[in-house]
C-alpha atoms as a PDB file:
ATOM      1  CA  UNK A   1       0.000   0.000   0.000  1.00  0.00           C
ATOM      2  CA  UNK A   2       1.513   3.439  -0.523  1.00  0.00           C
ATOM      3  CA  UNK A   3       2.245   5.985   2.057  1.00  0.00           C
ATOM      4  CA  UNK A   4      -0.366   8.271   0.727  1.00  0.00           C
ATOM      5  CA  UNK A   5      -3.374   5.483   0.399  1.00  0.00           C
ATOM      6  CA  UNK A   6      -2.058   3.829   3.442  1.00  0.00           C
ATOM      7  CA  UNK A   7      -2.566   7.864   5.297  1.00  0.00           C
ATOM      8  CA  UNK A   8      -5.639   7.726   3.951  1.00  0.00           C
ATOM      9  CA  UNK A   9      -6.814   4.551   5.099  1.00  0.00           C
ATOM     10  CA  UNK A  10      -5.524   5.594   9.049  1.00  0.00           C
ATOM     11  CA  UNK A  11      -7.586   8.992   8.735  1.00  0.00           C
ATOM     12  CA  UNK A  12     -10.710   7.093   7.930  1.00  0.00           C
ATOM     13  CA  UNK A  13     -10.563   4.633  10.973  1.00  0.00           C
ATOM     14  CA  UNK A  14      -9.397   7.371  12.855  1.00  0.00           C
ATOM     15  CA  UNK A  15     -12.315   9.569  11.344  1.00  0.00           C
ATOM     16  CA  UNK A  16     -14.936   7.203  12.642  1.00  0.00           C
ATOM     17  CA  UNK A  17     -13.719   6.689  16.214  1.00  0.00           C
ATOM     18  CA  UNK A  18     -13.917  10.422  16.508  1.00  0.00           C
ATOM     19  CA  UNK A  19     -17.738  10.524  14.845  1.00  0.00           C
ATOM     20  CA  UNK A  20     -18.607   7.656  17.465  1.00  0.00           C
ATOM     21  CA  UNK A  21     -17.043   9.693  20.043  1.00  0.00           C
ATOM     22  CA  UNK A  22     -18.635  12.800  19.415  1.00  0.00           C
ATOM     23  CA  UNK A  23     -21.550  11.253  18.902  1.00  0.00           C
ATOM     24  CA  UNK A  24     -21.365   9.117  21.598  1.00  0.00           C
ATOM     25  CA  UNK A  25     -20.153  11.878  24.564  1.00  0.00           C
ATOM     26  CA  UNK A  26     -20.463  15.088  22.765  1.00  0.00           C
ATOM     27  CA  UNK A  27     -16.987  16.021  23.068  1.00  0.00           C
ATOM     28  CA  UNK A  28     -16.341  19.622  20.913  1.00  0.00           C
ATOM     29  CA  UNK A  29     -15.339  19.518  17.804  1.00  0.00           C
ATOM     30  CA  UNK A  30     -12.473  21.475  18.538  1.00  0.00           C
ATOM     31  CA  UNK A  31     -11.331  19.400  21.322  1.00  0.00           C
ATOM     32  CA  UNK A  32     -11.893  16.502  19.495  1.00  0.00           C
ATOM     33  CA  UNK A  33      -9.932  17.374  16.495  1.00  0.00           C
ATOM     34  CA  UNK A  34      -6.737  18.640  18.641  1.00  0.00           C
ATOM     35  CA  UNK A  35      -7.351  14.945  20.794  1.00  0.00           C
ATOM     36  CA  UNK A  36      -6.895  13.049  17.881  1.00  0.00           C
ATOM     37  CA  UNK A  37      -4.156  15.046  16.125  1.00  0.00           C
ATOM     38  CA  UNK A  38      -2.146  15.257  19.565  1.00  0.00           C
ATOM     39  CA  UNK A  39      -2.788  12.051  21.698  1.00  0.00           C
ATOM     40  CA  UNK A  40      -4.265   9.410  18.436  1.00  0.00           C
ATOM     41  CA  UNK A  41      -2.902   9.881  14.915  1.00  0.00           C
ATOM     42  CA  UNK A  42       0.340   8.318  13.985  1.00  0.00           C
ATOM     43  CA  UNK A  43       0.733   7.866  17.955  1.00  0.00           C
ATOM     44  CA  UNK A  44       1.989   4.798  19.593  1.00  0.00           C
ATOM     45  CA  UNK A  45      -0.495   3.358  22.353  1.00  0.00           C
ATOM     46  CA  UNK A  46       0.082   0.569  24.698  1.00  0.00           C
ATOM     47  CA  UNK A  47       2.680  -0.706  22.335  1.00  0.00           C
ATOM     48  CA  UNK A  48       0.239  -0.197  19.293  1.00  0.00           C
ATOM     49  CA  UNK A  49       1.560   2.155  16.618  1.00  0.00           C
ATOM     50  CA  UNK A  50      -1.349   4.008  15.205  1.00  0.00           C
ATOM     51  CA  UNK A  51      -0.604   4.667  11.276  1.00  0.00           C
ATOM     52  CA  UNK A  52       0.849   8.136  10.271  1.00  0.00           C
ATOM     53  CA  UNK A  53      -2.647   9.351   8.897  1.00  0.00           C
ATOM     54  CA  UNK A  54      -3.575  12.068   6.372  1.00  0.00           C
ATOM     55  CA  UNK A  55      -4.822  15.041   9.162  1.00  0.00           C
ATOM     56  CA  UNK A  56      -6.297  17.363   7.072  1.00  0.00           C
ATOM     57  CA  UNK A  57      -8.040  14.589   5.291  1.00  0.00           C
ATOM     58  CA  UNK A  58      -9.806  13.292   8.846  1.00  0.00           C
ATOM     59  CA  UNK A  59      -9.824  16.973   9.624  1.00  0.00           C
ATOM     60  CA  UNK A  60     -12.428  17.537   6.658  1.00  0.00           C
ATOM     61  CA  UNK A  61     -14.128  14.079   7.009  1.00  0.00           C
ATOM     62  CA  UNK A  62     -14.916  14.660  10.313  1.00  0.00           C
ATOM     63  CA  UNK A  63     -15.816  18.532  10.247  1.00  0.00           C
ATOM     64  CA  UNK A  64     -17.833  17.758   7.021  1.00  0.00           C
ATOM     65  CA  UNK A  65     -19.772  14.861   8.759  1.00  0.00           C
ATOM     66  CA  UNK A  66     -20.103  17.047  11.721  1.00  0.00           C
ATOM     67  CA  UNK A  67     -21.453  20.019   9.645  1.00  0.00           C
ATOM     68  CA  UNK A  68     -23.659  17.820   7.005  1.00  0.00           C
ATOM     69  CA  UNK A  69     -25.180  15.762   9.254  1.00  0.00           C
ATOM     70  CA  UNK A  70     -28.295  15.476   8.758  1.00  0.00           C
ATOM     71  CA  UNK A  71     -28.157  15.917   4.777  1.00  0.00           C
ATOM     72  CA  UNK A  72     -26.064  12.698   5.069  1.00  0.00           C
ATOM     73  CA  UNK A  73     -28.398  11.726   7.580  1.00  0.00           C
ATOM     74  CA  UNK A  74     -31.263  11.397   4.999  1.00  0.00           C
ATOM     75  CA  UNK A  75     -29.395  10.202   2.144  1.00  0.00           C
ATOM     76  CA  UNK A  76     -28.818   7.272   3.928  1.00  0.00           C
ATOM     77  CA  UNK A  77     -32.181   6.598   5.402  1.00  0.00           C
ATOM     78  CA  UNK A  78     -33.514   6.852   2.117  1.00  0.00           C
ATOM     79  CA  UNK A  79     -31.088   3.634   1.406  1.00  0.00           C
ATOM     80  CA  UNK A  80     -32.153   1.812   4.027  1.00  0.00           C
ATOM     81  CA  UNK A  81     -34.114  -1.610   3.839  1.00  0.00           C
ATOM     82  CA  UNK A  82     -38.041  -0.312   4.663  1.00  0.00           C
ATOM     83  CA  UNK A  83     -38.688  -0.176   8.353  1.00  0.00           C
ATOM     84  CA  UNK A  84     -34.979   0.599   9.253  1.00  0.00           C
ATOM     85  CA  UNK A  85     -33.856   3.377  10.253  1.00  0.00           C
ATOM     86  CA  UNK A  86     -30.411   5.011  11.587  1.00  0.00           C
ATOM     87  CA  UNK A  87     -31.621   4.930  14.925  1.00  0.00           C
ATOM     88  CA  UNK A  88     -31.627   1.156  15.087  1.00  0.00           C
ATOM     89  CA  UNK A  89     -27.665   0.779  13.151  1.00  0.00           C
ATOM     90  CA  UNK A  90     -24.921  -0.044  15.779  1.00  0.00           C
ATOM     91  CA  UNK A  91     -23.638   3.341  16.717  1.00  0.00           C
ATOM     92  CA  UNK A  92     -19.732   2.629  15.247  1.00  0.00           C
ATOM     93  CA  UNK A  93     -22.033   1.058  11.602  1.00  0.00           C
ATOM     94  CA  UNK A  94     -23.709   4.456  11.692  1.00  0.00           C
ATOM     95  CA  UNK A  95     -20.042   6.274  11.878  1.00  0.00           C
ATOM     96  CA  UNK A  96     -18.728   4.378   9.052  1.00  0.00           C
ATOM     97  CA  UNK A  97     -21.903   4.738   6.368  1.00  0.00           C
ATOM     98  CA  UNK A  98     -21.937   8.700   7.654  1.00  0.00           C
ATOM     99  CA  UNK A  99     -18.028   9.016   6.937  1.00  0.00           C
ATOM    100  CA  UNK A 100     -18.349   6.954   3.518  1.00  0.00           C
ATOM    101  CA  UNK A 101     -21.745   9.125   2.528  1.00  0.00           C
ATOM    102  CA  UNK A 102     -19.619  12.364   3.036  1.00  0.00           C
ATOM    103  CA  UNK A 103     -16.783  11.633   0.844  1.00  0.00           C
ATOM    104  CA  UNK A 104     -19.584  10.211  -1.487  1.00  0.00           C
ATOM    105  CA  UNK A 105     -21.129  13.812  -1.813  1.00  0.00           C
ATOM    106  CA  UNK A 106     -18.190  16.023  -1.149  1.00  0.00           C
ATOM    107  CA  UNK A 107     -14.921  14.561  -2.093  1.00  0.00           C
ATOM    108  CA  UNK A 108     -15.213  14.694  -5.795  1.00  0.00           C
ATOM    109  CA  UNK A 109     -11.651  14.468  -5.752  1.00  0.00           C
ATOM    110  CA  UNK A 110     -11.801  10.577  -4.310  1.00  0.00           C
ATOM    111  CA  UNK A 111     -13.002   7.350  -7.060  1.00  0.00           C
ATOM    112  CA  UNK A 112     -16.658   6.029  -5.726  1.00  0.00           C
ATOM    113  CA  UNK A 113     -14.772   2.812  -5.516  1.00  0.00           C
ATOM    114  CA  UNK A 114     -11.996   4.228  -3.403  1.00  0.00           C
ATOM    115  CA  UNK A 115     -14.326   5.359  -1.053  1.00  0.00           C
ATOM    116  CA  UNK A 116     -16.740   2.385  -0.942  1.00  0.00           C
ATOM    117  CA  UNK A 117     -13.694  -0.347  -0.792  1.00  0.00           C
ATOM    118  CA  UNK A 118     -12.015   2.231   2.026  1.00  0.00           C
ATOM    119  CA  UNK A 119     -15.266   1.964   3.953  1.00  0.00           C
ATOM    120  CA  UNK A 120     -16.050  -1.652   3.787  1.00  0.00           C
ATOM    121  CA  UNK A 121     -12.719  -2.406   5.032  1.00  0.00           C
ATOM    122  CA  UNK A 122     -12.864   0.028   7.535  1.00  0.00           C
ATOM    123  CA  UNK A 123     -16.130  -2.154   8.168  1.00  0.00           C
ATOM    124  CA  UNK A 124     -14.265  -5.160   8.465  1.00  0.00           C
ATOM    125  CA  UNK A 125     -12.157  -3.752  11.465  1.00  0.00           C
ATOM    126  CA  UNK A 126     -15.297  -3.446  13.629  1.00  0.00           C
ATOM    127  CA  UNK A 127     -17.755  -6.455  12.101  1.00  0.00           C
ATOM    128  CA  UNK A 128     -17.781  -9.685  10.151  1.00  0.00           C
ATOM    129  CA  UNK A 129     -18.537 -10.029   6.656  1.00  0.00           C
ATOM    130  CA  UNK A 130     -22.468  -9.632   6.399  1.00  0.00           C
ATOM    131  CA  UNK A 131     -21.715  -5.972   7.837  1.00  0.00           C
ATOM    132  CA  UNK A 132     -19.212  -5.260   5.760  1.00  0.00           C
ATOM    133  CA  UNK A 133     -21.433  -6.118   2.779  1.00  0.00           C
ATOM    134  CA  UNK A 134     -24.176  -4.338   4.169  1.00  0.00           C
ATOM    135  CA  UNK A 135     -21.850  -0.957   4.339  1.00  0.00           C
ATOM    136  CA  UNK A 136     -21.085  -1.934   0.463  1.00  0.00           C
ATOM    137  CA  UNK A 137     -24.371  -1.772  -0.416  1.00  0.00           C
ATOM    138  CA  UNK A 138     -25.574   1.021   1.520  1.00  0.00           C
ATOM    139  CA  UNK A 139     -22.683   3.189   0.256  1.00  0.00           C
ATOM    140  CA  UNK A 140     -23.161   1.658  -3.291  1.00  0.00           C
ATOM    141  CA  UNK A 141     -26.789   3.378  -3.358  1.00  0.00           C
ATOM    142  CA  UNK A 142     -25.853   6.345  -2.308  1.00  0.00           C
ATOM    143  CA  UNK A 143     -22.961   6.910  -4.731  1.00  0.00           C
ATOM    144  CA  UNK A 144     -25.667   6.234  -7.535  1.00  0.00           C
ATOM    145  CA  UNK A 145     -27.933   9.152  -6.085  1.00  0.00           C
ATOM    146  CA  UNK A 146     -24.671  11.624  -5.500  1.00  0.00           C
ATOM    147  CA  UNK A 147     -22.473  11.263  -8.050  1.00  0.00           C
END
């Protein structure tokens, strides 16, 4: 993997555990972003390195998921299944489609591919296989109504 896509990768993962924890204890976005860039990204933690990641690429995922929430909100609840909705998604599921359905509508710059493979492996860190699919799909649909 090259440096660049390999960055890349590390400031998605690391852009979804900051969506589940602002989500999750409403830490400010400020705070949040300096937490991350200081204490998590490219950081070693009980012997784990964490992967030098692209920071102004989680910067903008995360302040552009933060910002378009609930536009992303209900492009993916028009993708669910009927009679599902984002309140009943496991809360770190919910991270990863929001993160995936950003890029989707605002990084132009990024193949739909790229972003749907980046997400389903992202998936794959968290869940088994069915989830994984189940982010591929979800993101799939929205790429066809955004793009």
């Amino acid at each position: 993997m090259s440096g660049s896509k390999k960055s890349r990768a590390a400031a998605r993962l690391a852009a979804v555990q900051a969506l589940y924890q602002f989500d999750m204890e409403g830490t400010p976005q400020a705070s949040l972003l300096d937490e991350f860039r200081r204490h998590r990204l490219g950081m070693e933690i009980d012997d784990e390195k964490f992967a030098d990641a692209d920071i102004p690429f989680f910067d903008d995922v995360v302040k552009g998921v933060i910002a378009r929430r609930d536009e992303i909100d209900e492009a993916l609840s028009a993708k669910l299944a009927e009679g599902w909705a984002l309140s009943r998604l496991d809360k770190t599921m919910l991270q990863i489609l929001r993160a995936g359905a950003y890029e989707l509508m605002a990084r132009a710059d990024v193949p739909t591919g790229a972003v749907i493979t980046e997400y389903v492996d992202v998936a794959h860190a968290f869940f088994d296989e069915r989830e994984a699919k189940f982010v591929n799909g979800v993101l799939d649909a929205v790429a066809k109504s955004v793009r």
